[in-house]
Every structure is written in structure tokens, then in C-alpha cells.
PDB file of N, CA and C in Angstrom:
ATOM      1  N   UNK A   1     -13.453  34.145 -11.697  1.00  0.00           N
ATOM      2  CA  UNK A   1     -14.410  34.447 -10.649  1.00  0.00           C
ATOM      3  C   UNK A   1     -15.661  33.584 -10.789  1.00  0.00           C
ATOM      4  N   UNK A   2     -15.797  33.543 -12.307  1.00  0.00           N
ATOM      5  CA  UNK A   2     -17.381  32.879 -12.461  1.00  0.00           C
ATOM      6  C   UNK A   2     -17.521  31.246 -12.096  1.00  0.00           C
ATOM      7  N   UNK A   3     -16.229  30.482 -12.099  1.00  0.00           N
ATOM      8  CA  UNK A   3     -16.081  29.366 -11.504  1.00  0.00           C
ATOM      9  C   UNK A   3     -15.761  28.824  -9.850  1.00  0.00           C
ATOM     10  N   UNK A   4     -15.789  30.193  -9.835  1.00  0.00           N
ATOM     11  CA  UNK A   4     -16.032  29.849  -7.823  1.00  0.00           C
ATOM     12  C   UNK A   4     -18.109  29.652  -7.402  1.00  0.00           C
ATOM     13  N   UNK A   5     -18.460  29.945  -8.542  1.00  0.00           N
ATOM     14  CA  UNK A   5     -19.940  30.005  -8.263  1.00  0.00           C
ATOM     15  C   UNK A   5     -20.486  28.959  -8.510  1.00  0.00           C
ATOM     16  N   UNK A   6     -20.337  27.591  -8.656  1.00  0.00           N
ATOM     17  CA  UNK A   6     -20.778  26.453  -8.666  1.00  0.00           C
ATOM     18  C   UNK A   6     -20.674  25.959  -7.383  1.00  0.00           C
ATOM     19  N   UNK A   7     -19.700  25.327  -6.741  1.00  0.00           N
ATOM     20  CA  UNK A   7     -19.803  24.986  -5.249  1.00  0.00           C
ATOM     21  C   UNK A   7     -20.915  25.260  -4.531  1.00  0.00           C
ATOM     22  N   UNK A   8     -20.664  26.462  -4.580  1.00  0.00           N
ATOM     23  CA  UNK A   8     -21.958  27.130  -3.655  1.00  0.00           C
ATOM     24  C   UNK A   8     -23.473  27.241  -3.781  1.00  0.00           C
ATOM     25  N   UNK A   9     -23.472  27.027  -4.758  1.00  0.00           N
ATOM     26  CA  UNK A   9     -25.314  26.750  -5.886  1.00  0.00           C
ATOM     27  C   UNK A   9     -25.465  25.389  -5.473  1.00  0.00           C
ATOM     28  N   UNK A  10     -24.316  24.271  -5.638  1.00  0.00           N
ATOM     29  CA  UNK A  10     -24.530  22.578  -5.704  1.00  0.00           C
ATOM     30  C   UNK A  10     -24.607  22.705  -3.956  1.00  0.00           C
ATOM     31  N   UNK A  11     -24.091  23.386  -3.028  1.00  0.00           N
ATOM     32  CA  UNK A  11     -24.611  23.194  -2.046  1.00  0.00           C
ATOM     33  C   UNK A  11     -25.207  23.155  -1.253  1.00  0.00           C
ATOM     34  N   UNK A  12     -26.236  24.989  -2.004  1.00  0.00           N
ATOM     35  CA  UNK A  12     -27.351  25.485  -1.878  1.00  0.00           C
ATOM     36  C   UNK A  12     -28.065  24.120  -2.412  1.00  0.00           C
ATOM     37  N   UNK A  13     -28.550  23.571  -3.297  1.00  0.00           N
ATOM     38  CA  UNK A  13     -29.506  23.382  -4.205  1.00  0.00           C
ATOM     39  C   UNK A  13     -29.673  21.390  -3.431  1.00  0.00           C
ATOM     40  N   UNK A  14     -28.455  21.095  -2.861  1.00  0.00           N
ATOM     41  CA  UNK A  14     -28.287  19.854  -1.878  1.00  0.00           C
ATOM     42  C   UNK A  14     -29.398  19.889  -0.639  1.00  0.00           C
ATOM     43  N   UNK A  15     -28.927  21.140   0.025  1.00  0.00           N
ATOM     44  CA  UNK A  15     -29.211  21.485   1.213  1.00  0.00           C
ATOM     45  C   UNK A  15     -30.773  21.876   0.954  1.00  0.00           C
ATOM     46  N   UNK A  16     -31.577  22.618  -0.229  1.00  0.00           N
ATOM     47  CA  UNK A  16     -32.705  22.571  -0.464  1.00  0.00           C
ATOM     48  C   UNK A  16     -33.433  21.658  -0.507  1.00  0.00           C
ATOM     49  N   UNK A  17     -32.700  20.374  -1.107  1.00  0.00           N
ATOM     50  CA  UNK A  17     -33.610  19.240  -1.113  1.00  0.00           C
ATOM     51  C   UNK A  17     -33.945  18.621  -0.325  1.00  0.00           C
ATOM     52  N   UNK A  18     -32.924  18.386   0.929  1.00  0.00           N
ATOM     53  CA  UNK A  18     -32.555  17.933   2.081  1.00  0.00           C
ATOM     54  C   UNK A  18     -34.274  18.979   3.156  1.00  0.00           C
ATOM     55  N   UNK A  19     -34.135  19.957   3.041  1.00  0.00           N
ATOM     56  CA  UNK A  19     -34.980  20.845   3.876  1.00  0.00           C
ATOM     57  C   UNK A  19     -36.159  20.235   3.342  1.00  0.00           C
ATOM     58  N   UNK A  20     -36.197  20.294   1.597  1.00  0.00           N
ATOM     59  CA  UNK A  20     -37.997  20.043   1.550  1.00  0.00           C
ATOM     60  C   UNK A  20     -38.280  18.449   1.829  1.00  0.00           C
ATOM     61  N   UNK A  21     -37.104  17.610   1.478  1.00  0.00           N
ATOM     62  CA  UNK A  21     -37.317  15.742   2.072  1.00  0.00           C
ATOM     63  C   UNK A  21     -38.171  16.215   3.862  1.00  0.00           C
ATOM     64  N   UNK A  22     -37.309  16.753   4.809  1.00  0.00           N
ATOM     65  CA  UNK A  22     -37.536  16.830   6.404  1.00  0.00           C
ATOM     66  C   UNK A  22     -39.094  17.099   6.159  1.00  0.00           C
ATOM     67  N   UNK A  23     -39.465  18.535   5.365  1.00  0.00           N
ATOM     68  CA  UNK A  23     -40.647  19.375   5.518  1.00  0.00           C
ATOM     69  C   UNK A  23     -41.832  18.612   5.041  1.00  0.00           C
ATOM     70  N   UNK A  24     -41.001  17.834   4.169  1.00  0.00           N
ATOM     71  CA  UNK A  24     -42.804  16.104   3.639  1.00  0.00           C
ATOM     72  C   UNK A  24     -42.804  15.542   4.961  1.00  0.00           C
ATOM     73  N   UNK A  25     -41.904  15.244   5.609  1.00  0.00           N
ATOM     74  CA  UNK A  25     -42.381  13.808   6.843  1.00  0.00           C
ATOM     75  C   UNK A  25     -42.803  14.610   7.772  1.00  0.00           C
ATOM     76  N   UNK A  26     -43.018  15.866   7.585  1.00  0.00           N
ATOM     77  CA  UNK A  26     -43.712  16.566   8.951  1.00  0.00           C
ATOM     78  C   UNK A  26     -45.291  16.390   9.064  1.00  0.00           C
ATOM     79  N   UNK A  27     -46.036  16.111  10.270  1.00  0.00           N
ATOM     80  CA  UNK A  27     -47.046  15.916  10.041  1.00  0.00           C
ATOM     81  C   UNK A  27     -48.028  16.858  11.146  1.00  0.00           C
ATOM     82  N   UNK A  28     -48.803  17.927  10.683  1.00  0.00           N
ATOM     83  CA  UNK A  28     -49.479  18.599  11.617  1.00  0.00           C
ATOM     84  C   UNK A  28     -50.907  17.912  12.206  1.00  0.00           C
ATOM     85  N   UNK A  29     -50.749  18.411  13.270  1.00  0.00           N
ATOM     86  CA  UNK A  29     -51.878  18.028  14.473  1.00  0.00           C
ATOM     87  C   UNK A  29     -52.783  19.182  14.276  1.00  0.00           C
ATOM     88  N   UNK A  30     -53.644  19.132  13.160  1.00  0.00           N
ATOM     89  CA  UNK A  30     -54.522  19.761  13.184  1.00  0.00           C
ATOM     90  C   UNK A  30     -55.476  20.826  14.506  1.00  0.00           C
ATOM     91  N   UNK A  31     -55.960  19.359  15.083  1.00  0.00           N
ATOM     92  CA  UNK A  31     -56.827  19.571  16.597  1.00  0.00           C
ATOM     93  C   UNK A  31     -55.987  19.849  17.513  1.00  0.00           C
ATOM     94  N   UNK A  32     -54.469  20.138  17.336  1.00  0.00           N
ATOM     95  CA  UNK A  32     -54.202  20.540  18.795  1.00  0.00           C
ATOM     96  C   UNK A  32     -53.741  22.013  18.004  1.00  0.00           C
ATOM     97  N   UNK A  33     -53.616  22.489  17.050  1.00  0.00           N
ATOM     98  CA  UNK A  33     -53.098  23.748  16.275  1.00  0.00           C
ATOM     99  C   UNK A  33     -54.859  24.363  16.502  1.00  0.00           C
ATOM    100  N   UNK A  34     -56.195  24.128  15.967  1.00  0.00           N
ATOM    101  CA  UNK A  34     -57.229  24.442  16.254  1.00  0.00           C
ATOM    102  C   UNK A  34     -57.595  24.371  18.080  1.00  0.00           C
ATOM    103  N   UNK A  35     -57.191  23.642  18.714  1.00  0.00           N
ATOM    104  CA  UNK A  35     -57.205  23.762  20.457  1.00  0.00           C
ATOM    105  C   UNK A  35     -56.540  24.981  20.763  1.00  0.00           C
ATOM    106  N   UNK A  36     -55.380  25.094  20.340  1.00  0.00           N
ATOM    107  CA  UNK A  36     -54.608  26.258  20.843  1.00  0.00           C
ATOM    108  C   UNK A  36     -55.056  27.534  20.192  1.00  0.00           C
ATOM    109  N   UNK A  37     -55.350  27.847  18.999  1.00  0.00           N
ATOM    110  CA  UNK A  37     -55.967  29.024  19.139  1.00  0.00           C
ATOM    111  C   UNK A  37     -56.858  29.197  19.701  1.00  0.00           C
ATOM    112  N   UNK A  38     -58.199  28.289  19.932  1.00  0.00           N
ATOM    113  CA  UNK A  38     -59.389  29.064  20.576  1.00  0.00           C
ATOM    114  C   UNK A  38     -58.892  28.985  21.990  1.00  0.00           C
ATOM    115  N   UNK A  39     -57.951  28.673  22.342  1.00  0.00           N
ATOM    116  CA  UNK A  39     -57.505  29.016  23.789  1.00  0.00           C
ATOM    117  C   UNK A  39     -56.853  30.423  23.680  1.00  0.00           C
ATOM    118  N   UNK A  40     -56.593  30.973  22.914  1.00  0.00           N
ATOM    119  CA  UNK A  40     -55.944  31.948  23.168  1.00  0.00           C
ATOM    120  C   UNK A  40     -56.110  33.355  22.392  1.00  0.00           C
ATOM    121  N   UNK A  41     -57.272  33.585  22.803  1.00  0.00           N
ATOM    122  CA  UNK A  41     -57.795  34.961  22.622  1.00  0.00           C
ATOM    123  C   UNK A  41     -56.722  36.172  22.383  1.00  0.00           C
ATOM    124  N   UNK A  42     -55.747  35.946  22.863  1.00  0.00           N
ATOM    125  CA  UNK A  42     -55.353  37.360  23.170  1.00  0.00           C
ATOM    126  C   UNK A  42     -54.697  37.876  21.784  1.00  0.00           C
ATOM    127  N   UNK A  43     -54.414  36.867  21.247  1.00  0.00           N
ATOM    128  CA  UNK A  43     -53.900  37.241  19.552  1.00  0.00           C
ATOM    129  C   UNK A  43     -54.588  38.458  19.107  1.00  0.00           C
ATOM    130  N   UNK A  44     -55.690  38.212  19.116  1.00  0.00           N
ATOM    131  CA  UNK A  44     -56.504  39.156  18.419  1.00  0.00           C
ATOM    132  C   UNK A  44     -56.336  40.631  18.905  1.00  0.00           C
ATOM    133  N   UNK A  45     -55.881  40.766  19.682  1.00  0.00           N
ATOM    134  CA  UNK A  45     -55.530  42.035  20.730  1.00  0.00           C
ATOM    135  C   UNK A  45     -54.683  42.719  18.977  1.00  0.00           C
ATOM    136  N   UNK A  46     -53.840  42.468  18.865  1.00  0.00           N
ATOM    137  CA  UNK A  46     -52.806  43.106  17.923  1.00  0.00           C
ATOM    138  C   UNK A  46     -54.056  43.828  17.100  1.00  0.00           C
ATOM    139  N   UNK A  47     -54.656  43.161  16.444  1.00  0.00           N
ATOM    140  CA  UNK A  47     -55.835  43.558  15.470  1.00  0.00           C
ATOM    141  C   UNK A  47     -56.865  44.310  15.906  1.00  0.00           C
ATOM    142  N   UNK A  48     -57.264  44.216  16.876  1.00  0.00           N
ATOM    143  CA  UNK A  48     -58.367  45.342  17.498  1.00  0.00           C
ATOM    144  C   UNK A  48     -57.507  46.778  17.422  1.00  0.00           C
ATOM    145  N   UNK A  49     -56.370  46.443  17.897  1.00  0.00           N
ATOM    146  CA  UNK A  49     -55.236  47.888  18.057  1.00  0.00           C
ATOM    147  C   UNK A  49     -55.477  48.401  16.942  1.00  0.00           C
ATOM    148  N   UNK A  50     -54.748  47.797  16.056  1.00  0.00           N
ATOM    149  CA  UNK A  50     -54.938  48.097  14.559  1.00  0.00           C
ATOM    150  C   UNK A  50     -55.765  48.852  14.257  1.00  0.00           C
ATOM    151  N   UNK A  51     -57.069  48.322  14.349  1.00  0.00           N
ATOM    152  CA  UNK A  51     -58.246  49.049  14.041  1.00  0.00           C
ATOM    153  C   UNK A  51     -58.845  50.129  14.595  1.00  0.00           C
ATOM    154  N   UNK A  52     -58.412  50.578  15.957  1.00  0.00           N
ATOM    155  CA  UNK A  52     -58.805  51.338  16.971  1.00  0.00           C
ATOM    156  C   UNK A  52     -57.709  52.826  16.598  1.00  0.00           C
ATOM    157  N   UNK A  53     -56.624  52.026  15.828  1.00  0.00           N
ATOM    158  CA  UNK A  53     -55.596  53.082  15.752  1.00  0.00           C
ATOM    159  C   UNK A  53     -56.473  53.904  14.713  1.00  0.00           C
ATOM    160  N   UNK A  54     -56.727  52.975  13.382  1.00  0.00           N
ATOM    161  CA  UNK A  54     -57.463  53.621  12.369  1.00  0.00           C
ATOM    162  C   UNK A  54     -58.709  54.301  12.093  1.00  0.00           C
ATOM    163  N   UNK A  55     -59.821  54.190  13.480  1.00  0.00           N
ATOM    164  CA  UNK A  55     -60.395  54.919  13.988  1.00  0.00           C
ATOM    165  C   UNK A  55     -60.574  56.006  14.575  1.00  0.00           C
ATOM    166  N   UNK A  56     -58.876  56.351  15.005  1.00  0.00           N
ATOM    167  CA  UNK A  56     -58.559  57.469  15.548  1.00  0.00           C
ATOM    168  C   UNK A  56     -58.492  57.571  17.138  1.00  0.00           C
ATOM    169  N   UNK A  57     -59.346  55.895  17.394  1.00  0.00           N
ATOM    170  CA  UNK A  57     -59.603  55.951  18.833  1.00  0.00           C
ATOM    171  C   UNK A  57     -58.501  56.672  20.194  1.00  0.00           C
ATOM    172  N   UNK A  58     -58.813  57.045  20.962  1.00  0.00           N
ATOM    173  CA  UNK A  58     -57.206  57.852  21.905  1.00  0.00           C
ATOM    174  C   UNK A  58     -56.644  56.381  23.040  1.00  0.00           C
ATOM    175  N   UNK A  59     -55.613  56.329  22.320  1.00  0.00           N
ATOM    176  CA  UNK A  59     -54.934  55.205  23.643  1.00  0.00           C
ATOM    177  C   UNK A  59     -55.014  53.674  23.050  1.00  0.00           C
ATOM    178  N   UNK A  60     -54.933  53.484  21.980  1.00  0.00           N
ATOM    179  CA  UNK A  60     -55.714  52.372  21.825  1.00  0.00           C
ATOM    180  C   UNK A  60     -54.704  51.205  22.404  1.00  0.00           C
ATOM    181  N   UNK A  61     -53.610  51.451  22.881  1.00  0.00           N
ATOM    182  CA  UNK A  61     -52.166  50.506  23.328  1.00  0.00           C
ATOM    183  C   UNK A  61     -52.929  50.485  24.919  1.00  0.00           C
ATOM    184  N   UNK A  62     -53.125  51.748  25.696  1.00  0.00           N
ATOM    185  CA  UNK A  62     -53.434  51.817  27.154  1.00  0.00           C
ATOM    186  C   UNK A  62     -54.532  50.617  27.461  1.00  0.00           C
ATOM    187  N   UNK A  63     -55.545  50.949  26.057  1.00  0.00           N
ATOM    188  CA  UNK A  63     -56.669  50.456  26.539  1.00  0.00           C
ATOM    189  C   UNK A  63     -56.695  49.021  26.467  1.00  0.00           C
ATOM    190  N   UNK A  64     -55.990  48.722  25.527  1.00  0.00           N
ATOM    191  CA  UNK A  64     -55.804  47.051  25.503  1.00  0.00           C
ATOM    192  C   UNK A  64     -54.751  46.759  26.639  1.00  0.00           C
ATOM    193  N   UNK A  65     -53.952  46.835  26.889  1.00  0.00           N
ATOM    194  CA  UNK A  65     -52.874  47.022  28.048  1.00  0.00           C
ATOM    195  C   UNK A  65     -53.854  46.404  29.494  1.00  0.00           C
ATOM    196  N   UNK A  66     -54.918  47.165  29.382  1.00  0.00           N
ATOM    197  CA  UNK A  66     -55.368  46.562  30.652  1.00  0.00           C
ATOM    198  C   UNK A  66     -56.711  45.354  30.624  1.00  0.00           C
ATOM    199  N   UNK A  67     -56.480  45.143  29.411  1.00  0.00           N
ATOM    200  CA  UNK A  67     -57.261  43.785  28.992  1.00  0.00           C
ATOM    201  C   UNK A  67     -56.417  42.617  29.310  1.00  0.00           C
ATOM    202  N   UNK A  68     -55.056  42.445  28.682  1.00  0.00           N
ATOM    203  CA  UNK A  68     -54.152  41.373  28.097  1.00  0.00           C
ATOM    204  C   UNK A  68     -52.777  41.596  29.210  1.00  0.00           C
ATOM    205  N   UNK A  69     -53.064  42.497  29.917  1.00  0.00           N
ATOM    206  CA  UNK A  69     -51.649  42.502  31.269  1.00  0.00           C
ATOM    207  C   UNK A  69     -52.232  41.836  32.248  1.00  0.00           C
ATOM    208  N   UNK A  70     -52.936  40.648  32.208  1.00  0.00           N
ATOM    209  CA  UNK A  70     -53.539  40.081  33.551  1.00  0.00           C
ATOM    210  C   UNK A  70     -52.866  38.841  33.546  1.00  0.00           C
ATOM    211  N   UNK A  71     -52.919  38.032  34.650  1.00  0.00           N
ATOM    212  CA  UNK A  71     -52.516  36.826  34.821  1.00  0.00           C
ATOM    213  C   UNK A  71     -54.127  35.597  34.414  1.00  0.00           C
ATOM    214  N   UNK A  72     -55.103  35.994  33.756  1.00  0.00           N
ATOM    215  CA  UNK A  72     -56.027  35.370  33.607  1.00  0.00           C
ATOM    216  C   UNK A  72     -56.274  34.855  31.991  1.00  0.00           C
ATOM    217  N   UNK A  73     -56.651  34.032  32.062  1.00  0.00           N
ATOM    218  CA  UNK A  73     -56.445  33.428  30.213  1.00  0.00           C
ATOM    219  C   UNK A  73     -57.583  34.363  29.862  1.00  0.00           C
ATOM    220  N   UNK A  74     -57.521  35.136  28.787  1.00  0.00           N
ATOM    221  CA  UNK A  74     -58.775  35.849  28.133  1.00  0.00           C
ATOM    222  C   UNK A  74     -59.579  35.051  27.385  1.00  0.00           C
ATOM    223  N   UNK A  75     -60.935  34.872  26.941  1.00  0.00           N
ATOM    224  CA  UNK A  75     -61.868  34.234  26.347  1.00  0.00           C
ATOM    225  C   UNK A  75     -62.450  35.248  25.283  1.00  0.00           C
ATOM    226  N   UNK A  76     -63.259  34.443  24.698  1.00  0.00           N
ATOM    227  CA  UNK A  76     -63.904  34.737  23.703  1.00  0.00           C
ATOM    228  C   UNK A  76     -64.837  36.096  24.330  1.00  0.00           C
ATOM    229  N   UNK A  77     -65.521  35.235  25.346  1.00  0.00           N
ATOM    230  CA  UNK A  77     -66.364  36.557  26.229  1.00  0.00           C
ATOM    231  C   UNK A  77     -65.640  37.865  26.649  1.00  0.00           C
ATOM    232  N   UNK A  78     -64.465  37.573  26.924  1.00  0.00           N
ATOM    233  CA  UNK A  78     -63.685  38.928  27.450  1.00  0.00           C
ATOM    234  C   UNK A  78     -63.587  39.636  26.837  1.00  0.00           C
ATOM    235  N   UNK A  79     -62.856  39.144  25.332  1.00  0.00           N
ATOM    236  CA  UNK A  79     -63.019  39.960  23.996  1.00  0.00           C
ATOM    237  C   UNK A  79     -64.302  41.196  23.518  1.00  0.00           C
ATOM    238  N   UNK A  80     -65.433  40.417  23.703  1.00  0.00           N
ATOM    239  CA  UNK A  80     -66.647  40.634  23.068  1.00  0.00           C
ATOM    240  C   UNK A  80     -66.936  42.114  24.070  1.00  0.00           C
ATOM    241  N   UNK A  81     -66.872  41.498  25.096  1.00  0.00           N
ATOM    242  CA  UNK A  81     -67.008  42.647  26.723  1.00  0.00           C
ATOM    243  C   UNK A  81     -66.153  44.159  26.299  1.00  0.00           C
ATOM    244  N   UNK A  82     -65.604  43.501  26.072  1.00  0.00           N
ATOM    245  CA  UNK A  82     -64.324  44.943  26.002  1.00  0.00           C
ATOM    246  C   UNK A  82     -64.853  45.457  24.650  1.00  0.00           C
ATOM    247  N   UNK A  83     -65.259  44.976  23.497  1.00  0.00           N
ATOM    248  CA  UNK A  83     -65.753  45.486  22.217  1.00  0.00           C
ATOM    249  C   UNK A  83     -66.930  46.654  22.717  1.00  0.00           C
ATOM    250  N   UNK A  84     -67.895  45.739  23.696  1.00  0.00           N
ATOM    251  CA  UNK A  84     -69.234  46.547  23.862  1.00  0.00           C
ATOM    252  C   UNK A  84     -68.767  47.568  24.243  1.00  0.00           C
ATOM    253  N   UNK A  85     -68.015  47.520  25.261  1.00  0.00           N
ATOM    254  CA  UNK A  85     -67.384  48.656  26.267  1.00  0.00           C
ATOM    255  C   UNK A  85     -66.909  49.632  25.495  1.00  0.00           C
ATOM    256  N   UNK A  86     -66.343  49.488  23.967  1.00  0.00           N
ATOM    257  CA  UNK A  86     -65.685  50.931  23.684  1.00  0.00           C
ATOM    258  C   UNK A  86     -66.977  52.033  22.956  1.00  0.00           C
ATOM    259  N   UNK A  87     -65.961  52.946  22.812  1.00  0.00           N
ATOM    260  CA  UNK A  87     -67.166  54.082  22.347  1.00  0.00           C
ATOM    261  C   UNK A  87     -66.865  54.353  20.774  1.00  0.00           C
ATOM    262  N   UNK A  88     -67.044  53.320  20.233  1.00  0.00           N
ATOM    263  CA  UNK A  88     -67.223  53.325  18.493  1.00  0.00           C
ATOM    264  C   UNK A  88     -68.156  52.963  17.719  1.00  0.00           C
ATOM    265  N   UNK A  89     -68.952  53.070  16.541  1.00  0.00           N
ATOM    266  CA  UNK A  89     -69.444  53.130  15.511  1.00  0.00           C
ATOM    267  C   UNK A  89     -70.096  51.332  16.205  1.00  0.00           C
ATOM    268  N   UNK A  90     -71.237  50.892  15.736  1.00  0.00           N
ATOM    269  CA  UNK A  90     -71.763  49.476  15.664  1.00  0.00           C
ATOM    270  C   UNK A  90     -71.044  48.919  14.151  1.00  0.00           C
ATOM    271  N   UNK A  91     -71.068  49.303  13.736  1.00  0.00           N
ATOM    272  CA  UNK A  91     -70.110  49.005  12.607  1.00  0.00           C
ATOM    273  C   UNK A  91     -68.664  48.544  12.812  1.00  0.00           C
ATOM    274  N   UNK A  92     -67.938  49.548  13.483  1.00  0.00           N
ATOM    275  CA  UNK A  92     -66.734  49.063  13.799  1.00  0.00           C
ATOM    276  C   UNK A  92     -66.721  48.025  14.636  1.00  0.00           C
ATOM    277  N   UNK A  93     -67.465  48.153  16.248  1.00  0.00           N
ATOM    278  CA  UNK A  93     -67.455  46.756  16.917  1.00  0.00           C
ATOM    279  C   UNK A  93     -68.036  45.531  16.219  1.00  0.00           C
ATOM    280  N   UNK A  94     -69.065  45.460  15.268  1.00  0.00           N
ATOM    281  CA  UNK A  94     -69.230  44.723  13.929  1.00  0.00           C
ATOM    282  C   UNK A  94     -67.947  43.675  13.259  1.00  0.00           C
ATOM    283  N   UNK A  95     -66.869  44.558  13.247  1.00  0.00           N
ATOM    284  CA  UNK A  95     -65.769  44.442  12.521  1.00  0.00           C
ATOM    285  C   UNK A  95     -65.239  43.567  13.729  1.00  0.00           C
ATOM    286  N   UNK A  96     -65.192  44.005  14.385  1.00  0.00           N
ATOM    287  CA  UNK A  96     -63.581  44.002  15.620  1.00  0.00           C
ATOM    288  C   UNK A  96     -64.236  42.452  16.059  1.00  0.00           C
ATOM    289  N   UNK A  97     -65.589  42.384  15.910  1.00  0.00           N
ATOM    290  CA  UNK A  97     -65.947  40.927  16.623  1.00  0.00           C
ATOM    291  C   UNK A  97     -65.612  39.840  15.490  1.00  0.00           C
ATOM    292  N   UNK A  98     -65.633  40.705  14.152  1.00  0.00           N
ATOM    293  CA  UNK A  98     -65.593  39.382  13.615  1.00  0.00           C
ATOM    294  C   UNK A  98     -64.180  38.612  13.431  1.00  0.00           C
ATOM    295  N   UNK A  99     -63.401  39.063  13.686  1.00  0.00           N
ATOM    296  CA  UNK A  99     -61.931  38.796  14.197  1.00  0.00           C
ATOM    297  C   UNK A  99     -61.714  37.601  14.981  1.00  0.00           C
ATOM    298  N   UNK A 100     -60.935  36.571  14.689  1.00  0.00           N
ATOM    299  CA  UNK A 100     -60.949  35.562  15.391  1.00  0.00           C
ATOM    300  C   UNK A 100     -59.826  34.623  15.490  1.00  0.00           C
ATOM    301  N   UNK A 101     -58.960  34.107  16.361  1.00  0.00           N
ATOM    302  CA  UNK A 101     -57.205  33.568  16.115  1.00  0.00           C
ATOM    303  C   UNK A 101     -57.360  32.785  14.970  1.00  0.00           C
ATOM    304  N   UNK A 102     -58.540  32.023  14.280  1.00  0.00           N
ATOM    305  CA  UNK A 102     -58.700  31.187  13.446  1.00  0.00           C
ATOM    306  C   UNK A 102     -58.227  32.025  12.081  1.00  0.00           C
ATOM    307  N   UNK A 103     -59.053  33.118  12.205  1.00  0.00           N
ATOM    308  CA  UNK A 103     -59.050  34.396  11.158  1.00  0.00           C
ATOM    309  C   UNK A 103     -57.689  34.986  10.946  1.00  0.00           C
ATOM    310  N   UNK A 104     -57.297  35.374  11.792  1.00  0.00           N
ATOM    311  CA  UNK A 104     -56.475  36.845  12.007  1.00  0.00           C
ATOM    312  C   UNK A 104     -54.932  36.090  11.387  1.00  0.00           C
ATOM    313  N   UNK A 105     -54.283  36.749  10.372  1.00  0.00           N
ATOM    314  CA  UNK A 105     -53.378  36.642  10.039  1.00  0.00           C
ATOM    315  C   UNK A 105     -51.949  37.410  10.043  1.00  0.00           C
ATOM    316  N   UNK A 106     -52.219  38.399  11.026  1.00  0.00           N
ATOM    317  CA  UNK A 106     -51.278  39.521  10.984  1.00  0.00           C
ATOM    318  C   UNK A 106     -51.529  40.530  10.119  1.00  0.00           C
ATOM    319  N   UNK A 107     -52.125  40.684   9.666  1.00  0.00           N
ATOM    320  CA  UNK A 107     -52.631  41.215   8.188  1.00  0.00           C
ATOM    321  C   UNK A 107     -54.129  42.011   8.636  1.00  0.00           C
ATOM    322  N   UNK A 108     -54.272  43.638   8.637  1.00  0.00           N
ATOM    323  CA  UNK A 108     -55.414  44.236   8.495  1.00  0.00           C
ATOM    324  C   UNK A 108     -55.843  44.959   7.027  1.00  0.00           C
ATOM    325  N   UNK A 109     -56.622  44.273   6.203  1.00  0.00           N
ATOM    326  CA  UNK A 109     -56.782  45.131   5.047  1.00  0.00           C
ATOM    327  C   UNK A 109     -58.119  46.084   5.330  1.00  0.00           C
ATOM    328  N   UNK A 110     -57.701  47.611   4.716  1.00  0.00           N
ATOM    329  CA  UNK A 110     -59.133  48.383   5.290  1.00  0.00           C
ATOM    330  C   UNK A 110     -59.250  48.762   3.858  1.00  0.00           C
TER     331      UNK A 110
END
């Protein structure tokens, strides 16, 4: 049995090298990876939820729902608007602003 397990390691371990050779000649576009997030506000939506959930806030899916269901690109300003607008702690909108696609990693640590 234990000699069927070579093949498959030498082809794994081929095919690894092969992936990380491709993954060196890749070359990122910084300024268009930094263009596209600040175009696109709405990322941050996930993370306000997050936080609104952990606040206890009521609805916090409804209330973003009618931020980010539009046919209009959201901005930085839209964001900020909708922060003032809720009814939480200056502290928490504190938080929620400082959130940013640059920032936000999928990841809320409280």
C-alpha cells in the first residue's frame, strides 16, 4: 500500500512548483486594485452589519438593504450619511466610520 504513495506526492510536489513558478510572474496593479476599492463603498456594508448586529441594533439586514439595493454607486458620503442617521452610541458611529474597503478584511474583531 505504502508504495502507491509516491506517484502522487511527486505529482503533488511537480504541480506545486509549477503553481508557485506562474504566482512569481504575476504582477499586481497596485493603482487600479487601490482605484477599485475607493470606488466601491459598498463592501463595507458587510461590516457595519456586523457591528449593528452586535449592538443589538433591530433590522440591521433591512436597514442596510435599503442603502446598497439601489442602482446608484454608493460613496464615501453615503456611507457616512447613513452612519449619522442611525440611533447608536457616538462611539459606535466612531467605529463604523472608521471602516474603510482599504481596511476591512472580512474580519470584525470586538
Amino acid at each position: 500500500m505504502l508504495r502507491n504513495i509516491g506517484v502522487p506526492l511527486a505529482h503533488s510536489l511537480i504541480a506545486y512548483n509549477a503553481l508557485l513558478r506562474g504566482l512569481n510572474k504575476l504582477i499586481l496593479n497596485d493603482k487600479k486594485i487601490n482605484d477599485d476599492l475607493e470606488n466601491n463603498w459598498a463592501v463595507v456594508s458587510e461590516a457595519i452589519q456586523t457591528i449593528l448586529r452586535r449592538e443589538a441594533y433591530p433590522d440591521p439586514y433591512e436597514v442596510l438593504k435599503e442603502l446598497t439595493r439601489t442602482n446608484e454607486e454608493i460613496t464615501l458620503d453615503d456611507i457616512h450619511n447613513f452612519i449619522d442617521s442611525l440611533t447608536v452610541t457616538d462611539a459606535v458611529k466612531s467605529e463604523l466610520k472608521s471602516i474603510t474597503p482599504h481596511n476591512y478584511r472580512g474580519i470584525i474583531e470586538f
